[in-house]
N, C-alpha and C. Protein backbone atom coordinates (compact mmCIF):
# COMPACT_ATOMS: atom_id res chain seq x y z
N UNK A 1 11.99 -4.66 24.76
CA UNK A 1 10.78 -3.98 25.21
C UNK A 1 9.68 -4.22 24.19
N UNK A 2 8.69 -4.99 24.54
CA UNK A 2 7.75 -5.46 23.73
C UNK A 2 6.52 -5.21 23.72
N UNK A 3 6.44 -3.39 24.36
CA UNK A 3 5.60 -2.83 24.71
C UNK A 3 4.27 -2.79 23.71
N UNK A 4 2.88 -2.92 23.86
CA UNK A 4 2.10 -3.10 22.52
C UNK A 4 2.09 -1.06 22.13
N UNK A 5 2.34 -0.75 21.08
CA UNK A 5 2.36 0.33 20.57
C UNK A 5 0.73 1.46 20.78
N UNK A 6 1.03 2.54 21.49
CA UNK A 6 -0.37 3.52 21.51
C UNK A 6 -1.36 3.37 20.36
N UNK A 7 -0.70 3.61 19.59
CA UNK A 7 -1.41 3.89 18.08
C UNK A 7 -0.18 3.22 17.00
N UNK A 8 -1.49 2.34 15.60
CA UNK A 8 -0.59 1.56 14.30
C UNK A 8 0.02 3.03 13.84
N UNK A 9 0.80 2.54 13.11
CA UNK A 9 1.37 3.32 11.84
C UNK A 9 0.65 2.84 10.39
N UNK A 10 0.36 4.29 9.96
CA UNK A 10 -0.27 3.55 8.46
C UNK A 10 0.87 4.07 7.69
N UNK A 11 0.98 3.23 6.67
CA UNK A 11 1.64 2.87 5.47
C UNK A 11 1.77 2.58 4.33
N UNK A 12 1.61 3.40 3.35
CA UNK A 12 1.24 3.74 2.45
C UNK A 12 2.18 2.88 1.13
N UNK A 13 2.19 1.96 0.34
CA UNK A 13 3.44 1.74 -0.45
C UNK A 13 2.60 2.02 -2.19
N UNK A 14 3.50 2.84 -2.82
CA UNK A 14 2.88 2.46 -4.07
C UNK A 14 4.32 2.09 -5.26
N UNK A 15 4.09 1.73 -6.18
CA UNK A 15 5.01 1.09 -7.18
C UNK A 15 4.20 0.86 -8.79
N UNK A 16 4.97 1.04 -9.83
CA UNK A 16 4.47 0.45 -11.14
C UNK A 16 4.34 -1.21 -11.00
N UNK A 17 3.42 -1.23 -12.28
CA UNK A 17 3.34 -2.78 -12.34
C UNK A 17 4.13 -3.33 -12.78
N UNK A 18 4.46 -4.28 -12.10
CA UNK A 18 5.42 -5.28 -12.39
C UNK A 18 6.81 -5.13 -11.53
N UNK A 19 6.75 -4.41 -10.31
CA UNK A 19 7.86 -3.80 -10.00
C UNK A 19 8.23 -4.89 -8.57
N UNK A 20 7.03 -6.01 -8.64
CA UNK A 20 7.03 -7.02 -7.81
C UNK A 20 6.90 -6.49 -6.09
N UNK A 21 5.88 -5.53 -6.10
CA UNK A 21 5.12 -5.28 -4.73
C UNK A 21 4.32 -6.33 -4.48
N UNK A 22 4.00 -6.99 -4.64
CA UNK A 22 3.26 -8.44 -4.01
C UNK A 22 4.17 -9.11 -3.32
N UNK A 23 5.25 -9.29 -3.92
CA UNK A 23 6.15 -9.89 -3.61
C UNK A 23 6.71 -9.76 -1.87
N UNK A 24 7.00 -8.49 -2.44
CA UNK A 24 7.81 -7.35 -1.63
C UNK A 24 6.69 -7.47 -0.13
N UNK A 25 5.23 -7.18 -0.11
CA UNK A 25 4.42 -7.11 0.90
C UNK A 25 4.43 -8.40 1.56
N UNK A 26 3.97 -9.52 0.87
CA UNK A 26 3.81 -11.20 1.68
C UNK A 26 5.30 -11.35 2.02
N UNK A 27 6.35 -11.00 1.75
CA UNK A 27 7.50 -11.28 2.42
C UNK A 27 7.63 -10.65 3.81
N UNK A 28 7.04 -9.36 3.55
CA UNK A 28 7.13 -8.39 5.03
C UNK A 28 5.80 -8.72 5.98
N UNK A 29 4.88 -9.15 5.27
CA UNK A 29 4.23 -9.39 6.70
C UNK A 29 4.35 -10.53 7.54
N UNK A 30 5.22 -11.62 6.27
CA UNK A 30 5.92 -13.18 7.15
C UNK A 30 6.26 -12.72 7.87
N UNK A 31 7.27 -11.56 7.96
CA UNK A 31 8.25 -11.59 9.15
C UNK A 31 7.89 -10.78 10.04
N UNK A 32 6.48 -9.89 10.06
CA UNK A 32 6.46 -8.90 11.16
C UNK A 32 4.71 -9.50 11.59
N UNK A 33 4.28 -9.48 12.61
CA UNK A 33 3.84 -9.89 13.17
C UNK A 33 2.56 -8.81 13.43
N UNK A 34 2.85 -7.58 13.47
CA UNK A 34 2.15 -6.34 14.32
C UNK A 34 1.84 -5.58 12.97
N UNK A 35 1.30 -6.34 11.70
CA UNK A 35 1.05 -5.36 10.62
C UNK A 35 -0.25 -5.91 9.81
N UNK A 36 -0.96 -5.17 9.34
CA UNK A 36 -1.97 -5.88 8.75
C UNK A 36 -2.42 -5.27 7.25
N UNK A 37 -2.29 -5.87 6.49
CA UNK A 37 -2.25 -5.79 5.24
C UNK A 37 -4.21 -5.35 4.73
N UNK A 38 -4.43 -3.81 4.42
CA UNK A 38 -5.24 -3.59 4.20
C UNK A 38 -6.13 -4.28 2.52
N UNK A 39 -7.01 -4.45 2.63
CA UNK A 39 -7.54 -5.22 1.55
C UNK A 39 -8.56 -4.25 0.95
N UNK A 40 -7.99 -3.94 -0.46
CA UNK A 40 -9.23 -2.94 -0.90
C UNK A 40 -10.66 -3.80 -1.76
N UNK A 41 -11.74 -2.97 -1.25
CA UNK A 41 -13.01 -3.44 -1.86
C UNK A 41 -12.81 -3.13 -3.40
N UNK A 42 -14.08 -3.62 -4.05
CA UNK A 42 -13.87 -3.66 -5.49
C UNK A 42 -15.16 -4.04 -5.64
N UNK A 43 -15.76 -3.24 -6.91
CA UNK A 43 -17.02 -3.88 -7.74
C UNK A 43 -16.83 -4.60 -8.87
N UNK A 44 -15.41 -5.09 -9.08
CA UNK A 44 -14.97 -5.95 -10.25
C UNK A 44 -14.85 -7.62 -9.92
N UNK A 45 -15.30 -8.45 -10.79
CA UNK A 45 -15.88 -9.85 -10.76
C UNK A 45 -14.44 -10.47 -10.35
N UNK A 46 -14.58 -11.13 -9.35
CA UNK A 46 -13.10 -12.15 -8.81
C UNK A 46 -12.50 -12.66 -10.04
N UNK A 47 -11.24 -12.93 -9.82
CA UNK A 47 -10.65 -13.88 -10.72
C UNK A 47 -10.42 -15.03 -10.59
N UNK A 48 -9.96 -15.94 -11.14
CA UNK A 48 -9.83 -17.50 -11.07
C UNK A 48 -8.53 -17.17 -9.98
N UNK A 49 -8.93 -18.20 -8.58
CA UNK A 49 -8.52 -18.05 -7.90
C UNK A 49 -8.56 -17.00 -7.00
N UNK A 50 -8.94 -16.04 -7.02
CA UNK A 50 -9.11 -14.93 -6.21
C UNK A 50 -9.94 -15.01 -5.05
N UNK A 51 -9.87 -14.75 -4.03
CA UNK A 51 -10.66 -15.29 -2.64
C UNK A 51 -11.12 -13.66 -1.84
N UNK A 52 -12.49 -13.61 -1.95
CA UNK A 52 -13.07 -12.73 -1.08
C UNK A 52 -12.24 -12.70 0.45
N UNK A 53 -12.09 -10.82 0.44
CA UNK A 53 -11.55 -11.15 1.58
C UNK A 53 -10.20 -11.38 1.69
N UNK A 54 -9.58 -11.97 0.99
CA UNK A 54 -8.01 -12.18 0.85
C UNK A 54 -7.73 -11.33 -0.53
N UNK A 55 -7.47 -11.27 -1.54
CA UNK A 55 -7.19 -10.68 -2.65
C UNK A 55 -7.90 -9.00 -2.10
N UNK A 56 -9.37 -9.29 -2.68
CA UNK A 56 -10.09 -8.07 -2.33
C UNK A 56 -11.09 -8.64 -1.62
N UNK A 57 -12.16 -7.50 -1.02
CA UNK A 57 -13.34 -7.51 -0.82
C UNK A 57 -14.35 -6.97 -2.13
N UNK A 58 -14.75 -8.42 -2.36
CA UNK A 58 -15.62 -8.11 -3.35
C UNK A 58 -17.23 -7.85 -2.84
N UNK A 59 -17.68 -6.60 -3.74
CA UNK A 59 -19.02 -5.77 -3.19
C UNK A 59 -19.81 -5.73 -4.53
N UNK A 60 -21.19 -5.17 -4.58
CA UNK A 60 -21.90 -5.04 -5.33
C UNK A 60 -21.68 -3.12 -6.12
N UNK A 61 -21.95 -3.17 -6.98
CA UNK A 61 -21.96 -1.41 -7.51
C UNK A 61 -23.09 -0.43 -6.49
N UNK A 62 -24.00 -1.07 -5.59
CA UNK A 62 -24.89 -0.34 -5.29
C UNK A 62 -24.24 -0.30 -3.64
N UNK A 63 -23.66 -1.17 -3.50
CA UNK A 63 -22.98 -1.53 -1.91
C UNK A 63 -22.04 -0.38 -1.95
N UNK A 64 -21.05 0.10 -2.76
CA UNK A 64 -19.82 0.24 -3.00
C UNK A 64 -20.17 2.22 -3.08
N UNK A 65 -21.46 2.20 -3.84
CA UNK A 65 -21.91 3.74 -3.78
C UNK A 65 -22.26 3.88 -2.04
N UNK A 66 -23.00 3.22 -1.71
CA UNK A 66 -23.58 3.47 -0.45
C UNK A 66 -22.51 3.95 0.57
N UNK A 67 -21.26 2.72 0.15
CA UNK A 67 -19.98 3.20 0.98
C UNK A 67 -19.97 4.90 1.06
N UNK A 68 -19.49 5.23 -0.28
CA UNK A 68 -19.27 6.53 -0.69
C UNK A 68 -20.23 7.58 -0.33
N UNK A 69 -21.24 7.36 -0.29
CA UNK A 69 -22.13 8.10 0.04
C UNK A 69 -22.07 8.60 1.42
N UNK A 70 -21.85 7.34 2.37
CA UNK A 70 -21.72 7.54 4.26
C UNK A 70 -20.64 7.87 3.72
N UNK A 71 -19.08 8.26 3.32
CA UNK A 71 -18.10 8.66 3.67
C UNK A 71 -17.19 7.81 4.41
N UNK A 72 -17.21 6.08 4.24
CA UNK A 72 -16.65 5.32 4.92
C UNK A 72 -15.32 4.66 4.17
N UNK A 73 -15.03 5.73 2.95
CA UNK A 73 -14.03 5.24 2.04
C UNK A 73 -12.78 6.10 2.50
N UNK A 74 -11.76 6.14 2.97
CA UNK A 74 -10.61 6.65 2.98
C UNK A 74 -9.97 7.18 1.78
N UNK A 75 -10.06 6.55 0.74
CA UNK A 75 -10.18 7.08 -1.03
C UNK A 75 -10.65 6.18 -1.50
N UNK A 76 -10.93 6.08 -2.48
CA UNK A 76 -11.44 5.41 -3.95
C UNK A 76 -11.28 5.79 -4.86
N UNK A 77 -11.19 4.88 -6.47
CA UNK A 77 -11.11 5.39 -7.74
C UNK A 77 -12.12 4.59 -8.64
N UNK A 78 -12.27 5.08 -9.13
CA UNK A 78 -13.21 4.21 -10.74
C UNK A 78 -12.15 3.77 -12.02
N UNK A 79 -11.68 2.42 -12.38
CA UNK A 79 -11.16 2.00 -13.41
C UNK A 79 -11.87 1.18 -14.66
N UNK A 80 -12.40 1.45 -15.53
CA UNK A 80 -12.89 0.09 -16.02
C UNK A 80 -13.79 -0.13 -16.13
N UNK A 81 -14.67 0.62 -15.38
CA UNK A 81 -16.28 0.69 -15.13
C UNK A 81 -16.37 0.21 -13.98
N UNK A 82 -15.01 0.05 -12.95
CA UNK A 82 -15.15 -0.86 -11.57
C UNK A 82 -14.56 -0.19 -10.71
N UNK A 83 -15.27 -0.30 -9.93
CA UNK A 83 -15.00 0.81 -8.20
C UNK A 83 -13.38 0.31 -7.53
N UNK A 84 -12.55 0.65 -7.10
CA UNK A 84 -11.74 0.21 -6.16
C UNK A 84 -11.67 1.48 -4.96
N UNK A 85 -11.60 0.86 -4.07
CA UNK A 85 -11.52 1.94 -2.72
C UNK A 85 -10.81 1.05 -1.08
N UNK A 86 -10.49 1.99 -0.34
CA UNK A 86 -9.78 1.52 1.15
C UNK A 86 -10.93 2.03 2.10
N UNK A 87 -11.70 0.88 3.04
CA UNK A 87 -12.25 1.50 3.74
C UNK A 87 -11.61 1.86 5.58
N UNK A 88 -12.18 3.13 5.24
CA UNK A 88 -11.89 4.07 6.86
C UNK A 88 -11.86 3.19 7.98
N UNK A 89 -13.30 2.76 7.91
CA UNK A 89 -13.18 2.05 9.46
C UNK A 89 -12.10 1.24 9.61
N UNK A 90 -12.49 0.05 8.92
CA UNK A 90 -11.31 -1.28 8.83
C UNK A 90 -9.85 -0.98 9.26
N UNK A 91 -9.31 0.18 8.70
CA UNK A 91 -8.34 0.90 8.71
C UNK A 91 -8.29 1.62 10.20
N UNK A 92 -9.31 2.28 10.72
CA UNK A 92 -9.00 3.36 11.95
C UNK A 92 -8.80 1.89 13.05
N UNK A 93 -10.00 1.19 12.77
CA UNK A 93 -10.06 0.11 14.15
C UNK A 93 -8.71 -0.50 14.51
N UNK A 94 -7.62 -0.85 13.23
CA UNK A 94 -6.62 -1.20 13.91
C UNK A 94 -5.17 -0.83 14.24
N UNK A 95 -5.36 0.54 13.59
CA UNK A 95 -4.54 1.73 14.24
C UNK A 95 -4.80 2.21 15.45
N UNK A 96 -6.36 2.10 15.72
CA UNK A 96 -6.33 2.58 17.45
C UNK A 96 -6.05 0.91 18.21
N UNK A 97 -5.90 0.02 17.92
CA UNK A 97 -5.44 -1.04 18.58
C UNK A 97 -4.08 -0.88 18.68
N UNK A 98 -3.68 0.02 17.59
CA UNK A 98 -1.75 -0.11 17.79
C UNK A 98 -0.92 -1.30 16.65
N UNK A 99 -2.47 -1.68 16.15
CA UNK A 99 -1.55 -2.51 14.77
C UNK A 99 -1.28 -1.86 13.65
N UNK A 100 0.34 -1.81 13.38
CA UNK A 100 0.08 -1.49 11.56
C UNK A 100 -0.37 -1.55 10.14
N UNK A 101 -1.29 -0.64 9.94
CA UNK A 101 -2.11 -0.80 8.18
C UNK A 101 -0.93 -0.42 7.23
N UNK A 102 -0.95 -1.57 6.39
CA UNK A 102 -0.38 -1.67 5.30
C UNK A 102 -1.27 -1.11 4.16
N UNK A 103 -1.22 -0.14 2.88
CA UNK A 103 -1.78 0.15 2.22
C UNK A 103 -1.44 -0.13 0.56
N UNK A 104 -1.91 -1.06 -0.44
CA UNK A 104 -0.77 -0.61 -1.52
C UNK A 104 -1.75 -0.31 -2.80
N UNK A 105 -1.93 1.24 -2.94
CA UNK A 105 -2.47 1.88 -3.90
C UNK A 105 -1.85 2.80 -4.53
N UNK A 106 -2.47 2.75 -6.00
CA UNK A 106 -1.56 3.38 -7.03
C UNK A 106 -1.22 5.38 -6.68
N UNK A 107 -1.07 6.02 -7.53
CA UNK A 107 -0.37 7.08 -6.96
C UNK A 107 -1.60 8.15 -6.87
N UNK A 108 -2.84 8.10 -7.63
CA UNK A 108 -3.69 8.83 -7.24
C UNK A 108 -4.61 8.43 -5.88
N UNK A 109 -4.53 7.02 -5.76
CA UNK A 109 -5.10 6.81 -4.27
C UNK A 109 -4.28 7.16 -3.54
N UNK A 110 -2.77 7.35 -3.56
CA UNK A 110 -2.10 7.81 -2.44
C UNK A 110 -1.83 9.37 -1.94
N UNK A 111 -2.41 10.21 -2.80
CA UNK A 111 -2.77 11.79 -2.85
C UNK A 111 -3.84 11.35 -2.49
N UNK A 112 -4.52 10.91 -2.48
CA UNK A 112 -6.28 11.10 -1.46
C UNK A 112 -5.64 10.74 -0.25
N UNK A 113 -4.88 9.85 0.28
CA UNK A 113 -5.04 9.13 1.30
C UNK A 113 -4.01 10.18 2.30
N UNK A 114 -3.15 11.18 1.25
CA UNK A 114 -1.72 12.17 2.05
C UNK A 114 -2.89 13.08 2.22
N UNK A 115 -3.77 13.61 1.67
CA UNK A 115 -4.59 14.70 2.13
C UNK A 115 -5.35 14.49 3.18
N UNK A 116 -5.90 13.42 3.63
CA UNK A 116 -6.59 13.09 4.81
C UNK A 116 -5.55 12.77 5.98
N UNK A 117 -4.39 11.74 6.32
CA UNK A 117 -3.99 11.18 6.70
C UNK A 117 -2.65 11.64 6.03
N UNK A 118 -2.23 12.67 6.92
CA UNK A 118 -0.55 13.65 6.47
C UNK A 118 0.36 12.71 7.09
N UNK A 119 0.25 12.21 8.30
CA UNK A 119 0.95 11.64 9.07
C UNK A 119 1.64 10.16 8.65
N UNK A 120 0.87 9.69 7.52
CA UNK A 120 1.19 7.98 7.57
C UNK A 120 2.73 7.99 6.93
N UNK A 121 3.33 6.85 6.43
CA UNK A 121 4.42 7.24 5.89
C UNK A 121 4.23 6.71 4.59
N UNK A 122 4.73 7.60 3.52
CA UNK A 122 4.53 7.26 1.90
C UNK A 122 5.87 6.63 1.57
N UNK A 123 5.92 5.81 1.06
CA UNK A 123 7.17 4.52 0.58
C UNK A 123 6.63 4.35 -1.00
N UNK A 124 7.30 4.58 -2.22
CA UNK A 124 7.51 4.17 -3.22
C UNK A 124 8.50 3.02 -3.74
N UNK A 125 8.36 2.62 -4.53
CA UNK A 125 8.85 0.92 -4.68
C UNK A 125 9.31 0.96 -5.97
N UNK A 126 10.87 1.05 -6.87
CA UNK A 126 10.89 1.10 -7.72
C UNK A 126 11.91 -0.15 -8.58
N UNK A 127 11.99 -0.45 -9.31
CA UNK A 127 12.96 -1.46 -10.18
C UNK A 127 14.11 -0.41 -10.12
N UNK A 128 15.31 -1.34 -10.10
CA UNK A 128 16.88 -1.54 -10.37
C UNK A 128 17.05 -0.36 -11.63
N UNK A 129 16.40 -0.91 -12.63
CA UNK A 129 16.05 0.39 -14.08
C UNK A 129 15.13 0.20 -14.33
N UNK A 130 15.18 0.93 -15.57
CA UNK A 130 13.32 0.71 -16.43
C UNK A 130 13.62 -0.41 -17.14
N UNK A 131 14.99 -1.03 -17.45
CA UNK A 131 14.94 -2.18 -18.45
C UNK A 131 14.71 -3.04 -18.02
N UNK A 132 14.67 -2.90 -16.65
CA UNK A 132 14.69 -4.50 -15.56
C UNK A 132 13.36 -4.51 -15.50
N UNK A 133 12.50 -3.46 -15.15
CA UNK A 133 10.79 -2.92 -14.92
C UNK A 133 10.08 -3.68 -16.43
N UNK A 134 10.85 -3.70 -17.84
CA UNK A 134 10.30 -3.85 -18.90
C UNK A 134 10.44 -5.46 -18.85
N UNK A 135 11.65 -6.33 -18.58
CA UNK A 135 12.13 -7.57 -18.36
C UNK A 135 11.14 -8.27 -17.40
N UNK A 136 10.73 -7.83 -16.22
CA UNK A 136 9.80 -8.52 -15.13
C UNK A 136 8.72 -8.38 -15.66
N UNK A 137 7.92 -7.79 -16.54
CA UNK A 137 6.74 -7.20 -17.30
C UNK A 137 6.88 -8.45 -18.24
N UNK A 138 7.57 -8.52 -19.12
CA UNK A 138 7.96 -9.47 -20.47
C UNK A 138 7.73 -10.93 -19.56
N UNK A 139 8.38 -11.26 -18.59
CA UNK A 139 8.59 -12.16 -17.64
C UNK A 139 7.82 -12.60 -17.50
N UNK A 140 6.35 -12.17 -17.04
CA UNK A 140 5.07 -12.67 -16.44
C UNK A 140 4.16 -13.52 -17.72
N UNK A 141 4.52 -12.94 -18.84
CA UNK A 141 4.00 -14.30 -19.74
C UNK A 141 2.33 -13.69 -20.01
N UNK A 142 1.64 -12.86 -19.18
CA UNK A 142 0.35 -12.39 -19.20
C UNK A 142 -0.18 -11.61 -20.22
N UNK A 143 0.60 -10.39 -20.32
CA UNK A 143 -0.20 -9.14 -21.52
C UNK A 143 0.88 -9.24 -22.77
N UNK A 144 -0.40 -9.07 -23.72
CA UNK A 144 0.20 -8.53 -24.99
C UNK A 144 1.26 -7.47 -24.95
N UNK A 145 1.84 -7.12 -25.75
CA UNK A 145 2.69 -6.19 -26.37
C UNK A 145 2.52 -5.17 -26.12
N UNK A 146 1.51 -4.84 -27.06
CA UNK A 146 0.92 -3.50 -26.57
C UNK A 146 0.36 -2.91 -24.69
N UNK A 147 -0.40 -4.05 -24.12
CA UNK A 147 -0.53 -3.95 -22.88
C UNK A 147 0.85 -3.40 -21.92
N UNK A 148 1.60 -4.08 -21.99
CA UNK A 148 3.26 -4.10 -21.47
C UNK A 148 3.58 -2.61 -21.42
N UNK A 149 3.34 -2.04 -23.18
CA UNK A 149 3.70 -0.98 -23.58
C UNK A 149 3.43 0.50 -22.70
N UNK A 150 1.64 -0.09 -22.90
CA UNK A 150 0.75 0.80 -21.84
C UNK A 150 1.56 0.75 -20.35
N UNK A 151 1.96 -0.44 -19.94
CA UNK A 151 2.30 -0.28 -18.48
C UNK A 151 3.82 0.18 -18.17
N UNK A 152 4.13 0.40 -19.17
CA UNK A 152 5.76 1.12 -19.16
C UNK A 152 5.47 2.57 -19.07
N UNK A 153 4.52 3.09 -19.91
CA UNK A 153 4.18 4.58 -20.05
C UNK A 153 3.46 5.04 -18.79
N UNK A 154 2.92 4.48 -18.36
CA UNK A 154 2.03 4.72 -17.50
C UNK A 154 2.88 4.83 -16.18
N UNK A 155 4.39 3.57 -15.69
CA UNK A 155 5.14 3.98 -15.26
C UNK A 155 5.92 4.76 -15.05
N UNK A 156 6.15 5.77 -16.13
CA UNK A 156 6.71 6.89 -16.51
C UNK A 156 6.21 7.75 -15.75
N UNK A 157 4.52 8.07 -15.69
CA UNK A 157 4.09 8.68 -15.13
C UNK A 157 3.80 8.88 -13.84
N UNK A 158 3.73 7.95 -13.55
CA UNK A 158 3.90 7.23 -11.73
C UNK A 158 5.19 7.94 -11.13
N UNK A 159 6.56 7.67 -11.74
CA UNK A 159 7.63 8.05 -11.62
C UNK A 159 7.99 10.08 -11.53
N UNK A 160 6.39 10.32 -12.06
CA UNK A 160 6.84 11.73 -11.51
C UNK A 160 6.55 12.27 -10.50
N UNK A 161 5.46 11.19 -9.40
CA UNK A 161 4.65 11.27 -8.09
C UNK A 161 5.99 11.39 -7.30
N UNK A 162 6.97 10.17 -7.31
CA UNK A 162 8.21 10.47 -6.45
C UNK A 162 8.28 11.02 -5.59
N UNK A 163 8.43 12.51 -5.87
CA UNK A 163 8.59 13.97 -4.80
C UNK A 163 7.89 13.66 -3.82
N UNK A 164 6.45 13.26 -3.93
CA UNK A 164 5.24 13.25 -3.35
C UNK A 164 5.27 12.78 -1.69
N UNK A 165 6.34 11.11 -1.93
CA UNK A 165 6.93 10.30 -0.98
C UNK A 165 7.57 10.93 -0.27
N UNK A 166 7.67 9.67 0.87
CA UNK A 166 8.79 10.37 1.85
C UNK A 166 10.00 9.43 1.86
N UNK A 167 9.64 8.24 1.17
CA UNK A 167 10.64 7.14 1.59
C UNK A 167 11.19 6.47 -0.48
N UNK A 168 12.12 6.42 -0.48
CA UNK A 168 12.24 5.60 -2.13
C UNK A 168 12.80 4.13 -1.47
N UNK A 169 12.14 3.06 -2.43
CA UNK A 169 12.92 1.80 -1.90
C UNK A 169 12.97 1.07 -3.58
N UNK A 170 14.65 0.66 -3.46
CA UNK A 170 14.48 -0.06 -4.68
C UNK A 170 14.58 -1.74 -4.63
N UNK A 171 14.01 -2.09 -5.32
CA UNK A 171 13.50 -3.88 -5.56
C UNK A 171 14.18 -4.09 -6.19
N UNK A 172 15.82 -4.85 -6.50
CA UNK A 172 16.91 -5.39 -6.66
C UNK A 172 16.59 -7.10 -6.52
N UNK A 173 16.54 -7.14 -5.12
CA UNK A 173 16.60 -8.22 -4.21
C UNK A 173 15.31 -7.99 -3.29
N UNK A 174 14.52 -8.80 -3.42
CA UNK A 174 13.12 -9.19 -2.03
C UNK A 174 13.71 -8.84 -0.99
N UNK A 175 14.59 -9.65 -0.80
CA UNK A 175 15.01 -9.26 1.00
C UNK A 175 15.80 -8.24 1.12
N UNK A 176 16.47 -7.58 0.01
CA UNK A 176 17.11 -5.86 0.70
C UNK A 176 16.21 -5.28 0.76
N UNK A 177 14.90 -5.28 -0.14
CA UNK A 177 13.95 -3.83 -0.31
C UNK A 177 13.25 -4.05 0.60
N UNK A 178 12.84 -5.52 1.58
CA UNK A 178 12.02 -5.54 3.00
C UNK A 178 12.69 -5.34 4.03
N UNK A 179 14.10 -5.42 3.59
CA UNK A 179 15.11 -5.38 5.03
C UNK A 179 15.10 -3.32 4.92
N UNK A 180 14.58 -2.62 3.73
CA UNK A 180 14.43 -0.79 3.69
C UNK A 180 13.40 -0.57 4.40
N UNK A 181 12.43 -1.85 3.92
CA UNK A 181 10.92 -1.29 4.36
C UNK A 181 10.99 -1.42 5.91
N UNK A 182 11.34 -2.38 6.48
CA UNK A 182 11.69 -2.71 8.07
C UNK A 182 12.47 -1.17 8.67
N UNK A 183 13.13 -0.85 7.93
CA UNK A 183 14.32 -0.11 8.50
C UNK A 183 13.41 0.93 8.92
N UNK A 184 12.50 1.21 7.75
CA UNK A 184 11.88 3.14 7.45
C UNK A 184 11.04 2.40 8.93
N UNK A 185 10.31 1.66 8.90
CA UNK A 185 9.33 1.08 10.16
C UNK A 185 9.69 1.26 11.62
N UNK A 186 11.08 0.82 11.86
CA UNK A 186 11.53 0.81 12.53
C UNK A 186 12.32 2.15 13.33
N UNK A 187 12.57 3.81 11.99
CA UNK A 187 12.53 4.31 12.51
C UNK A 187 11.11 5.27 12.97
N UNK A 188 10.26 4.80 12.47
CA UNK A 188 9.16 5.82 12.55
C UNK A 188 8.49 5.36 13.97
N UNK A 189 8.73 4.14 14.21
CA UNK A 189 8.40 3.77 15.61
C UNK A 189 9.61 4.42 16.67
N UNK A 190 10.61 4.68 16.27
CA UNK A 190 11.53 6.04 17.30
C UNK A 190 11.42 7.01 17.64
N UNK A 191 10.14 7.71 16.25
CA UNK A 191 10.51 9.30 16.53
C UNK A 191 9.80 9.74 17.85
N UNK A 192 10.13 10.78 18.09
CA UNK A 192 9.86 11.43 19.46
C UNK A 192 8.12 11.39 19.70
N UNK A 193 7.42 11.86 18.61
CA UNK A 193 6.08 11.63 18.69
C UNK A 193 5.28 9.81 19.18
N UNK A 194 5.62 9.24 18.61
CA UNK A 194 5.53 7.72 18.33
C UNK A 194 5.88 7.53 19.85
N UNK A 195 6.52 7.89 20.72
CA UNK A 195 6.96 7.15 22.39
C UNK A 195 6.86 8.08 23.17
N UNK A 196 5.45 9.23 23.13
CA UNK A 196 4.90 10.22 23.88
C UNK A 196 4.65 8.96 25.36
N UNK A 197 4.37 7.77 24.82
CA UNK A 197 3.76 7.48 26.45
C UNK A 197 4.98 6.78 27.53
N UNK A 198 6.15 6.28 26.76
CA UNK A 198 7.53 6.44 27.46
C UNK A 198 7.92 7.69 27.96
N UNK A 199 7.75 8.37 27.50
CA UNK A 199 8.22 10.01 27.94
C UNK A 199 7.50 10.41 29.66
N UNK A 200 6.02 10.16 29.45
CA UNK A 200 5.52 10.74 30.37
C UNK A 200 6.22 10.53 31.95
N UNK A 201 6.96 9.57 32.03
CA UNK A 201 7.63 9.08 33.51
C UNK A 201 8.96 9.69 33.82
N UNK A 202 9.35 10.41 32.85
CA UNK A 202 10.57 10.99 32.55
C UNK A 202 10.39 13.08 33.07
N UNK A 203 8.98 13.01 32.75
CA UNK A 203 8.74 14.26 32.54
C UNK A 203 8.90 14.81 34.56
């Protein structure tokens, strides 16, 4: 039954760095077809290689207030002296089409996004241990020592949001933790709410 769905499911994933959610997302949207990977805006300068639009949507500081100002941000944060935020519309337009928004923001964008939007489903993403979390960190060849350090602690702290979720998935293996993420997907498209418009012929 390949019915196109009433309404997307939004989907919330957050994880520490290095816990290989990039990974974890371009693997799951190869294989699913009906999901769309939300792209957050940013007032921070592209990187080598980074493609407007694909990575982020890159905006101006005065564009990015204006957002905020109309109320067209679903959340946002300030890092750095640089805006990051999810915008509303982008997001509503293809949930009322019935496609799934993918979301992957850190744990204070995902308390903005549970207070507006109770309904979506929250999925956390964690490493095997913290030694494996410190090893994939070391791995990447990118930050200093100290940087690493920062992003271990900072994981710590992430790690007490937990509760917050509704779903834990651990990153072992790419394809078990997408074959969790599929699963949680798969039941949230069951529950009784989700196939109100199957029901009605029954009633």
């Amino acid at each position: 039954m390949n019915k196109k769905k009433e309404k997307g499911q939004l989907i919330v994933l957050s994880g520490p760095s290095g816990v290989g959610k990039s990974t974890v997302i371009a693997e799951l949207l190869s294989q699913r077809d009906n999901i769309y990977f939300s792209v957050s805006y940013t007032t921070r300068q592209p990187r080598v290689g980074e493609q407007d639009g694909v990575n982020y949507c890159f905006v101006s500081r005065e564009e990015f207030e204006g957002m905020i100002a109309r109320n067209e941000l679903l959340e946002y944060a300030e890092y750095v002296n640089n805006y990051y935020g999810t915008s509303l519309k982008a997001i509503q337009e293809r949930l009322d089409a019935g496609i799934d928004v993918l979301l992957d923001i850190e744990v204070q964008g995902a308390a903005k996004v549970k207070a507006r939007c109770p309904e979506a489903i929250f999925i956390f993403i964690i490493p095997p241990s913290f030694e494996e979390l410190s090893r994939r960190l070391h791995r990447r060849n990118t930050d200093s020592e100290d940087v690493i350090a920062g992003r271990l602690e900072k994981a710590k702290v992430e790690f007490r949001e937990i509760p917050h979720y509704d779903y834990l998935v651990i990153n072992d293996k790419v394809a078990d933790a997408v074959g969790e993420i599929e699963a949680i997907l798969t039941a949230a498209e069951c529950r009784v709410e989700n196939r109100k418009g199957i029901l009605a012929q029954f009633a």
